[in-house]
C-alpha atoms as a PDB file:
ATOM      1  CA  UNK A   1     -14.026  -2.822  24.453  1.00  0.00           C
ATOM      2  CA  UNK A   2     -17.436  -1.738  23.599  1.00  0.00           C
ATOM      3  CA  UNK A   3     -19.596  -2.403  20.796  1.00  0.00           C
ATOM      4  CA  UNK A   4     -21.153  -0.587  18.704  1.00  0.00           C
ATOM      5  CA  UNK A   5     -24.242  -0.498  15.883  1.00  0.00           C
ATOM      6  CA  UNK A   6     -24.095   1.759  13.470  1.00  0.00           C
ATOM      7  CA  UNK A   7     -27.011   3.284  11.386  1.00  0.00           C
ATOM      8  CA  UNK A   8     -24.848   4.248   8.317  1.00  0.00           C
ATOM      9  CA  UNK A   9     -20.983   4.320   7.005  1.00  0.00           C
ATOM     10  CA  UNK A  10     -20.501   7.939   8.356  1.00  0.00           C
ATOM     11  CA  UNK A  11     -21.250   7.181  11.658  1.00  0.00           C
ATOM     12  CA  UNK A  12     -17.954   4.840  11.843  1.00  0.00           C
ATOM     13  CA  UNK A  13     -15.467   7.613  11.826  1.00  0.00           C
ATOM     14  CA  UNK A  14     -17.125   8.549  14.840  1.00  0.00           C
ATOM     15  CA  UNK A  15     -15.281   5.953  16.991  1.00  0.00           C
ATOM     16  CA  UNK A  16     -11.718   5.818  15.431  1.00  0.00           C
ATOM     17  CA  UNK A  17     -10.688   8.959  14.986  1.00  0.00           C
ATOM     18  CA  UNK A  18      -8.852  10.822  18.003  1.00  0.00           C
ATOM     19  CA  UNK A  19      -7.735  14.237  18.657  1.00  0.00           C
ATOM     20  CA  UNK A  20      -3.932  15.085  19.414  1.00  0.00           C
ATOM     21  CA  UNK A  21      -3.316  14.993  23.074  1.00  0.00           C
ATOM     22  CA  UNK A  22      -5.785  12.355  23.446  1.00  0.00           C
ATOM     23  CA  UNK A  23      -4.359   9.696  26.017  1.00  0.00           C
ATOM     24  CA  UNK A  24      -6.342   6.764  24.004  1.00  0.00           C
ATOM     25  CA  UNK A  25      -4.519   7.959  21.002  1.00  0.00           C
ATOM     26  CA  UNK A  26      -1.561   6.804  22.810  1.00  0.00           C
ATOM     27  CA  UNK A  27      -3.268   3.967  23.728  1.00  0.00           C
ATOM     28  CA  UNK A  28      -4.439   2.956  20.052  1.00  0.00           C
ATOM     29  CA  UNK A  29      -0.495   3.747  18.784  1.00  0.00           C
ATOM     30  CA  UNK A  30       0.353   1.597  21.145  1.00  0.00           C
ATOM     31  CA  UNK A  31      -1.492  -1.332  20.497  1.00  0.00           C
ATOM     32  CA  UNK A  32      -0.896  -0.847  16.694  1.00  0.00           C
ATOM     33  CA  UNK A  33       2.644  -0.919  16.996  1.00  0.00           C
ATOM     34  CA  UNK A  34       2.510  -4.493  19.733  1.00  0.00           C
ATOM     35  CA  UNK A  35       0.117  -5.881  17.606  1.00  0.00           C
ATOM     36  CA  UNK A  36       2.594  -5.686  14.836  1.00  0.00           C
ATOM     37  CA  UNK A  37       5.782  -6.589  16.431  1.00  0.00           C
ATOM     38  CA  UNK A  38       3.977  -9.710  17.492  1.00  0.00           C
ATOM     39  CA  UNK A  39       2.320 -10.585  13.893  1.00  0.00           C
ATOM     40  CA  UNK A  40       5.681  -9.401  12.096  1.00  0.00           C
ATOM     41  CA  UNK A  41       8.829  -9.326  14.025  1.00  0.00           C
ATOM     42  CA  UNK A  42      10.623  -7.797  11.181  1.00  0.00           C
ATOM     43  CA  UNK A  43      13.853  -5.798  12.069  1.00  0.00           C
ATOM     44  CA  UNK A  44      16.098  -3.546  10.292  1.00  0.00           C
ATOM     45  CA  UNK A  45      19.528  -2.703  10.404  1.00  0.00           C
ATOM     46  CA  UNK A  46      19.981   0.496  12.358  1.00  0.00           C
ATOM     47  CA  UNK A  47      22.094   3.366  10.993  1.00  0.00           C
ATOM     48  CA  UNK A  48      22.063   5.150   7.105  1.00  0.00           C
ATOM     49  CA  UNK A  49      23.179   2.430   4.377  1.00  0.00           C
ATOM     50  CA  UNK A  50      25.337   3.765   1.093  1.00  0.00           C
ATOM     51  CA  UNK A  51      24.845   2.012  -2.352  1.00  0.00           C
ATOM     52  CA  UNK A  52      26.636   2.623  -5.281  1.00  0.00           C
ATOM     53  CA  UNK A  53      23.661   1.862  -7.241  1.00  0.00           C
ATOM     54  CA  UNK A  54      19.689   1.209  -7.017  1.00  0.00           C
ATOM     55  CA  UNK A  55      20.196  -2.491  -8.060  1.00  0.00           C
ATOM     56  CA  UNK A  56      22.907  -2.867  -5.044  1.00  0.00           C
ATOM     57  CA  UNK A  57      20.635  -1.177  -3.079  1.00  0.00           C
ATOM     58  CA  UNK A  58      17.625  -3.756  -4.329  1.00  0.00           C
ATOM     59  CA  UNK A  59      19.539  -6.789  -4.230  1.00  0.00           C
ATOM     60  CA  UNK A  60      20.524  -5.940  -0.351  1.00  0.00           C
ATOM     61  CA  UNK A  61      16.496  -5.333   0.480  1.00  0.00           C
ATOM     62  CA  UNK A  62      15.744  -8.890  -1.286  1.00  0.00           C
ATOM     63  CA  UNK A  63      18.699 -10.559   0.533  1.00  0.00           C
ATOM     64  CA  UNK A  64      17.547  -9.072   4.212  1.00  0.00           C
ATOM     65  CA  UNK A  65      13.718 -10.043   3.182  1.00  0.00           C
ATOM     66  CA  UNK A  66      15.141 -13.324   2.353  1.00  0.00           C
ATOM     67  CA  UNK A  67      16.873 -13.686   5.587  1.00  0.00           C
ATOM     68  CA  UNK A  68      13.710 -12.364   7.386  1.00  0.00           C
ATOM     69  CA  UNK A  69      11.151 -14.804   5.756  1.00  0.00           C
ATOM     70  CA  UNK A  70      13.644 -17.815   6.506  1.00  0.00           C
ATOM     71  CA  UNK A  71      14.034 -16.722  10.181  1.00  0.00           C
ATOM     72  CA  UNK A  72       9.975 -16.562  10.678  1.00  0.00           C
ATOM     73  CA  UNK A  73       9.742 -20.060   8.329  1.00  0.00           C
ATOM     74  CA  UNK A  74      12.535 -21.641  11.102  1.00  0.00           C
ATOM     75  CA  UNK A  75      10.510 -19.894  14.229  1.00  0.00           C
ATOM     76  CA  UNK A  76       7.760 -21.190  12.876  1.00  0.00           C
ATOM     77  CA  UNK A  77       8.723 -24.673  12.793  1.00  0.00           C
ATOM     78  CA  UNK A  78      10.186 -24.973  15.820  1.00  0.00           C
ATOM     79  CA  UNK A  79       6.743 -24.231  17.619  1.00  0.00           C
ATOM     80  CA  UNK A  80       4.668 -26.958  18.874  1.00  0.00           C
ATOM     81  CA  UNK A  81       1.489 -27.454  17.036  1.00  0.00           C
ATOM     82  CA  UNK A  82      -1.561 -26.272  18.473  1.00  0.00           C
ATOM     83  CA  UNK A  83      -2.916 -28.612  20.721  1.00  0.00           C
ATOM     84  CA  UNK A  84       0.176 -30.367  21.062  1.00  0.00           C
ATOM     85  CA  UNK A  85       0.700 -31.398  25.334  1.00  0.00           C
ATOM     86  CA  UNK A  86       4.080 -29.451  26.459  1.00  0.00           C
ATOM     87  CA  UNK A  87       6.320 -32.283  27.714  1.00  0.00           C
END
């Protein structure tokens, strides 16, 4: 990936910004969306959800964030810390 210098702040948009069509647009979607799957394996139930209310609805988002955060806090501590020889 190259580097570049830039003379002022308008000059920036330069590099990121890419036309539809554009096979690096692609490119930078995908990327964007690995990157995040890797940094935030978050997944949600597929399919359109009901609620009888907006605090049903509220308490279920809190109760699958819960569940979320405790999954990544158990993968978490089941790694190896870095450094740490493989046996």
């Amino acid at each position: 990936m190259p580097v570049y210098k830039y003379r002022s702040v308008e000059e920036m948009d330069a590099h990121t910004w890419r036309s539809p069509g554009d096979p690096e647009l692609y490119r930078a979607i995908r990327f964007t969306w690995e990157l995040a799957r890797r940094t935030n394996p978050r997944r949600f139930p597929p399919g359109v959800h009901k609620y009888l209310s907006i605090d049903e609805m509220n308490r279920a988002d809190e109760q699958r964030l819960d569940e979320h955060v405790q999954a990544r806090l158990a993968a978490k501590s089941e790694r190896p810390p870095s450094g740490a020889a493989a046996t």
